[in-house]
C-alpha atoms as a PDB file:
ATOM      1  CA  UNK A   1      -0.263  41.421  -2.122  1.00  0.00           C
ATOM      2  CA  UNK A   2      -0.071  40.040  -5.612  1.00  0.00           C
ATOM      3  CA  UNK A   3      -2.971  40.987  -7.923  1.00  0.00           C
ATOM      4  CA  UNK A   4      -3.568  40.689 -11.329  1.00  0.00           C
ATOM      5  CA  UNK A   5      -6.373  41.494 -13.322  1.00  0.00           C
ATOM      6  CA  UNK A   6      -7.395  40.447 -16.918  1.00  0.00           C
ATOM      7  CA  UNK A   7      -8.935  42.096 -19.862  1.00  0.00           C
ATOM      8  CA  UNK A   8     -10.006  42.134 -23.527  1.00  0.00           C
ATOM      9  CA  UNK A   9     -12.061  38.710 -23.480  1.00  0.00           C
ATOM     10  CA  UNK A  10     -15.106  38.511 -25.623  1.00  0.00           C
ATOM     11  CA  UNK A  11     -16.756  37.512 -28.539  1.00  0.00           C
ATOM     12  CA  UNK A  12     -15.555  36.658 -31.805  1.00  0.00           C
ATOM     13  CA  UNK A  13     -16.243  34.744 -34.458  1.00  0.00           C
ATOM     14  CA  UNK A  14     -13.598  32.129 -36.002  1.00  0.00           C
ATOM     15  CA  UNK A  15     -10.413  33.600 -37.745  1.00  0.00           C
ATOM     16  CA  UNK A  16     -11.154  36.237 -35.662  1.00  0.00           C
ATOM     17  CA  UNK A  17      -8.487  38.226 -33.072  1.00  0.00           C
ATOM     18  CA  UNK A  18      -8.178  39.401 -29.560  1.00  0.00           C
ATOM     19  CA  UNK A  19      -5.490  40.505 -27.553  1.00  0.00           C
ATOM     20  CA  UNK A  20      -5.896  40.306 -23.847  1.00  0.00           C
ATOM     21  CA  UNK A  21      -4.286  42.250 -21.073  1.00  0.00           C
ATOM     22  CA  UNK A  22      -3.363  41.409 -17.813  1.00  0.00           C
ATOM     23  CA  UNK A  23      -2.312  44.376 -15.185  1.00  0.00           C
ATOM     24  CA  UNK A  24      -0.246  43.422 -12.504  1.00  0.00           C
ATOM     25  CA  UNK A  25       1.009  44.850  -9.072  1.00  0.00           C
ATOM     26  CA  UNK A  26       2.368  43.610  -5.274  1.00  0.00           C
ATOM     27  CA  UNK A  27       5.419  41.814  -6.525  1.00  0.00           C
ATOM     28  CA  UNK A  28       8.621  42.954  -8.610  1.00  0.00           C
ATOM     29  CA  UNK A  29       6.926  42.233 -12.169  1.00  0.00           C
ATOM     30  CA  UNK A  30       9.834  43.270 -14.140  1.00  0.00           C
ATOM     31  CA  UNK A  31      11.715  39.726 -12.320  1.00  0.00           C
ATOM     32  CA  UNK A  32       8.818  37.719 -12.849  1.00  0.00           C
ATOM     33  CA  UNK A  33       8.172  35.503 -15.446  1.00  0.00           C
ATOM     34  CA  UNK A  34       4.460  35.062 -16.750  1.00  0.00           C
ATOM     35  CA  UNK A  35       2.235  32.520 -18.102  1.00  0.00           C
ATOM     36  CA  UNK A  36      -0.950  32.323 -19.747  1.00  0.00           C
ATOM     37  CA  UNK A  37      -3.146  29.315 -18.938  1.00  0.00           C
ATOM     38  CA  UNK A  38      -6.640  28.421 -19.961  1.00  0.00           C
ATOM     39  CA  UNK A  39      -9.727  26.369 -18.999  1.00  0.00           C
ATOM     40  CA  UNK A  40     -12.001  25.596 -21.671  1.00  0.00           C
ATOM     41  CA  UNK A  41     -15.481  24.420 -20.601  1.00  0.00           C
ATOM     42  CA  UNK A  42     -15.774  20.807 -19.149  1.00  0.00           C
ATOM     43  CA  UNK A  43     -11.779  21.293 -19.431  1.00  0.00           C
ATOM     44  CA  UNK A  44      -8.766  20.977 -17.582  1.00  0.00           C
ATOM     45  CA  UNK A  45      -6.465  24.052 -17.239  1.00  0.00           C
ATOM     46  CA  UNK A  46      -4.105  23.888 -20.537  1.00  0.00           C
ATOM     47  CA  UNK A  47      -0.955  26.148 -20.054  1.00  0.00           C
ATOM     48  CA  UNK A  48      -0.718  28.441 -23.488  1.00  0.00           C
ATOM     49  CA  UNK A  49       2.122  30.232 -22.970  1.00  0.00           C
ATOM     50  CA  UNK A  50       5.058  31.923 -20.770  1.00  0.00           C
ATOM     51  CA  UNK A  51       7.503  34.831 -21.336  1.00  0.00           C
ATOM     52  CA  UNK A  52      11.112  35.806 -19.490  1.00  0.00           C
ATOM     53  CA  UNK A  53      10.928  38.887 -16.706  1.00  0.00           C
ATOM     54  CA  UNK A  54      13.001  40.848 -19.444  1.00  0.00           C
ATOM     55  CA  UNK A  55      10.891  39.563 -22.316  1.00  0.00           C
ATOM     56  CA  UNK A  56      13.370  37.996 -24.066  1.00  0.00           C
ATOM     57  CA  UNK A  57      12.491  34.606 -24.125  1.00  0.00           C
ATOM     58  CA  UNK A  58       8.292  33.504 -24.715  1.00  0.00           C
ATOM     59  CA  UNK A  59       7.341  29.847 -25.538  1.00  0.00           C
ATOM     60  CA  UNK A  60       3.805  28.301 -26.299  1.00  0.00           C
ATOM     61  CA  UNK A  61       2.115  25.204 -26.439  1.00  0.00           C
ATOM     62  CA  UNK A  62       2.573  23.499 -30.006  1.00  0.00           C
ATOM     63  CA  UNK A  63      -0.702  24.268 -31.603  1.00  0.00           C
ATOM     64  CA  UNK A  64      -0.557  27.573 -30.739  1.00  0.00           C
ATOM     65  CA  UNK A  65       2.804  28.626 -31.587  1.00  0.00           C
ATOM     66  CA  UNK A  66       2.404  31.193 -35.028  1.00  0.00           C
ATOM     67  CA  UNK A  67      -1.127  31.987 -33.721  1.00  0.00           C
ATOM     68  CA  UNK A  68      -0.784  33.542 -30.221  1.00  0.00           C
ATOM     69  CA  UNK A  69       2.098  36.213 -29.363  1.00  0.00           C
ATOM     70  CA  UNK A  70       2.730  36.956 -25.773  1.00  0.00           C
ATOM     71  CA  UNK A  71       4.476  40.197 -25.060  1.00  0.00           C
ATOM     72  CA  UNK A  72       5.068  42.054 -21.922  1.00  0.00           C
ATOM     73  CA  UNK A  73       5.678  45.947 -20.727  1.00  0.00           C
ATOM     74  CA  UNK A  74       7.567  46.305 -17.333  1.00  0.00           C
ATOM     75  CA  UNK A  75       7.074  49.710 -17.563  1.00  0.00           C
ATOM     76  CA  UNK A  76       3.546  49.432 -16.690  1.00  0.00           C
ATOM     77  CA  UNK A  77       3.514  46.046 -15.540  1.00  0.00           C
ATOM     78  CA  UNK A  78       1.260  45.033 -18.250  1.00  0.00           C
ATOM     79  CA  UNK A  79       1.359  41.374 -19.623  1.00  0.00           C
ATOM     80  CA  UNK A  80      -0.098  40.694 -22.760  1.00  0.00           C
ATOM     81  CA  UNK A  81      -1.559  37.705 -25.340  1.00  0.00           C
ATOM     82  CA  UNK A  82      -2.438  38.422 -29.044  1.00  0.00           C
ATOM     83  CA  UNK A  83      -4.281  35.821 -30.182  1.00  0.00           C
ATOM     84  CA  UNK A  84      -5.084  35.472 -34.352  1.00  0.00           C
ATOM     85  CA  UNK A  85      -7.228  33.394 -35.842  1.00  0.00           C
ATOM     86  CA  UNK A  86      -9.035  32.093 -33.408  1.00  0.00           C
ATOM     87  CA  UNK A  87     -10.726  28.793 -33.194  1.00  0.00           C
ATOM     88  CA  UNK A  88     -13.849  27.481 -31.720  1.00  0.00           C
ATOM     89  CA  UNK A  89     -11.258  25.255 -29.854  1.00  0.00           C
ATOM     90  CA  UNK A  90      -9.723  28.017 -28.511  1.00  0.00           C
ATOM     91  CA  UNK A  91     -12.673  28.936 -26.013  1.00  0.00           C
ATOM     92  CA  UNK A  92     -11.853  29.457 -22.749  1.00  0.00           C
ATOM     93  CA  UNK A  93     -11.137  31.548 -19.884  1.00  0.00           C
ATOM     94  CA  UNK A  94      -7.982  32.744 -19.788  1.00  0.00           C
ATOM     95  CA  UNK A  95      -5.695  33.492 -16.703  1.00  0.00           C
ATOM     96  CA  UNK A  96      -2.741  34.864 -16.442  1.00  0.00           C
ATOM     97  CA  UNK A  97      -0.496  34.136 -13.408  1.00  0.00           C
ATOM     98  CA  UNK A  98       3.023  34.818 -11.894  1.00  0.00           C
ATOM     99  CA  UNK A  99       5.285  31.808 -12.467  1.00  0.00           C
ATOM    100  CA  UNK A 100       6.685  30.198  -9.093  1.00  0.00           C
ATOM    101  CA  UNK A 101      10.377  30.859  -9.998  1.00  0.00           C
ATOM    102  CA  UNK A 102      12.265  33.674 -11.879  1.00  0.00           C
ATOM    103  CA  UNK A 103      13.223  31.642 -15.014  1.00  0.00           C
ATOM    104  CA  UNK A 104      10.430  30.422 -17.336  1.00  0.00           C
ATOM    105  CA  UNK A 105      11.132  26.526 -17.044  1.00  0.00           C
ATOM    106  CA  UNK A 106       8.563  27.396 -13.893  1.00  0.00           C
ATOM    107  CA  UNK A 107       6.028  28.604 -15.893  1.00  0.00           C
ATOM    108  CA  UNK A 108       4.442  24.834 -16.127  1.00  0.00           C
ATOM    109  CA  UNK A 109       0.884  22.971 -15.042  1.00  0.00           C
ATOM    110  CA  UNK A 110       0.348  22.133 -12.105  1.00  0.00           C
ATOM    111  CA  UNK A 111       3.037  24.096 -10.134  1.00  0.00           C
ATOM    112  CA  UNK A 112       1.512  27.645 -11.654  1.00  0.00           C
ATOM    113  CA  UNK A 113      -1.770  26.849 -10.375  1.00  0.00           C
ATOM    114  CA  UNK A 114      -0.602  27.128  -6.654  1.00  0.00           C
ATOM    115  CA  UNK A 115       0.102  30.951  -7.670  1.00  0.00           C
ATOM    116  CA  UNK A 116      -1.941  33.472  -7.230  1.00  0.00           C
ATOM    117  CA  UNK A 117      -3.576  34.238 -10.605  1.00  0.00           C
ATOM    118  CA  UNK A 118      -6.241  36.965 -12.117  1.00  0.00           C
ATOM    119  CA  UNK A 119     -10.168  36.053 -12.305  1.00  0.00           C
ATOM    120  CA  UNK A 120      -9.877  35.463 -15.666  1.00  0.00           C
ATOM    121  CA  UNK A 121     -11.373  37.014 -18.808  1.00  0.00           C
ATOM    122  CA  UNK A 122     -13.675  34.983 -20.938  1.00  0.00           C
ATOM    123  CA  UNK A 123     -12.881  34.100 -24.877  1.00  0.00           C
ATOM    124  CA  UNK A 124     -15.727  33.246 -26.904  1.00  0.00           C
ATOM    125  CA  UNK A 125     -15.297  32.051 -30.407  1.00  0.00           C
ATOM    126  CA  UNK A 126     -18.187  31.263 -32.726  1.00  0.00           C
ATOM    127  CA  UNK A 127     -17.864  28.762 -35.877  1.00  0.00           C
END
């Protein structure tokens, strides 16, 4: 079955970097595409950003396009976000997920909630 599992959540303080991991396995991850959503607290999921099976084609919400870098490594099914300067804003958990179709025009709120997705990795950043 499809499982993925994040990592590299924690705390940091504003202007500050992570770059979270997600491991996946059960499905054909090199023909996926991938998202990244988030939940901040008291929030509705916000989708942050999605990349091609071949990794050739990423997008990201508007405010954090320059800021956040998705990147992938079919080798070992790895998914990954870099995230740079960081923002109190930007607290959240953080999910990654397996988009519903090949092609990343899937990778979009609500539909990627309705696949399966990791527990999640908390982000914490202090002002």
């Amino acid at each position: 079955q499809v499982q993925l599992v994040e990592s590299g959540g924690g705390l940091v303080q504003s202007g500050g970097s992570l770059r979270l991991s997600c491991q996946a396995s059960g499905f054909n991850f090199g023909l996926s595409a991938m998202t990244w959503i988030r939940q901040g607290p008291g929030k509705e999921f916000e989708w942050v950003s999605r990349i091609a099976g071949s990794g050739s084609s990423t997008d990201y919400a508007g405010s954090l396009k320059g800021l956040f870098t998705v990147s992938r490594n079919n080798a070992i099914n790895t998914v990954y976000l870099q995230m740079n300067n960081l923002k109190p804003e930007d607290t959240a958990v953080y999910y990654c997920a397996k988009c519903p179709r090949p092609y990343t025009a899937s990778c979009a709120l609500p539909a990627v909630l309705y696949e399966p997705r990791g527990q999640g990795t908390q982000v914490t950043v202090s002002s």
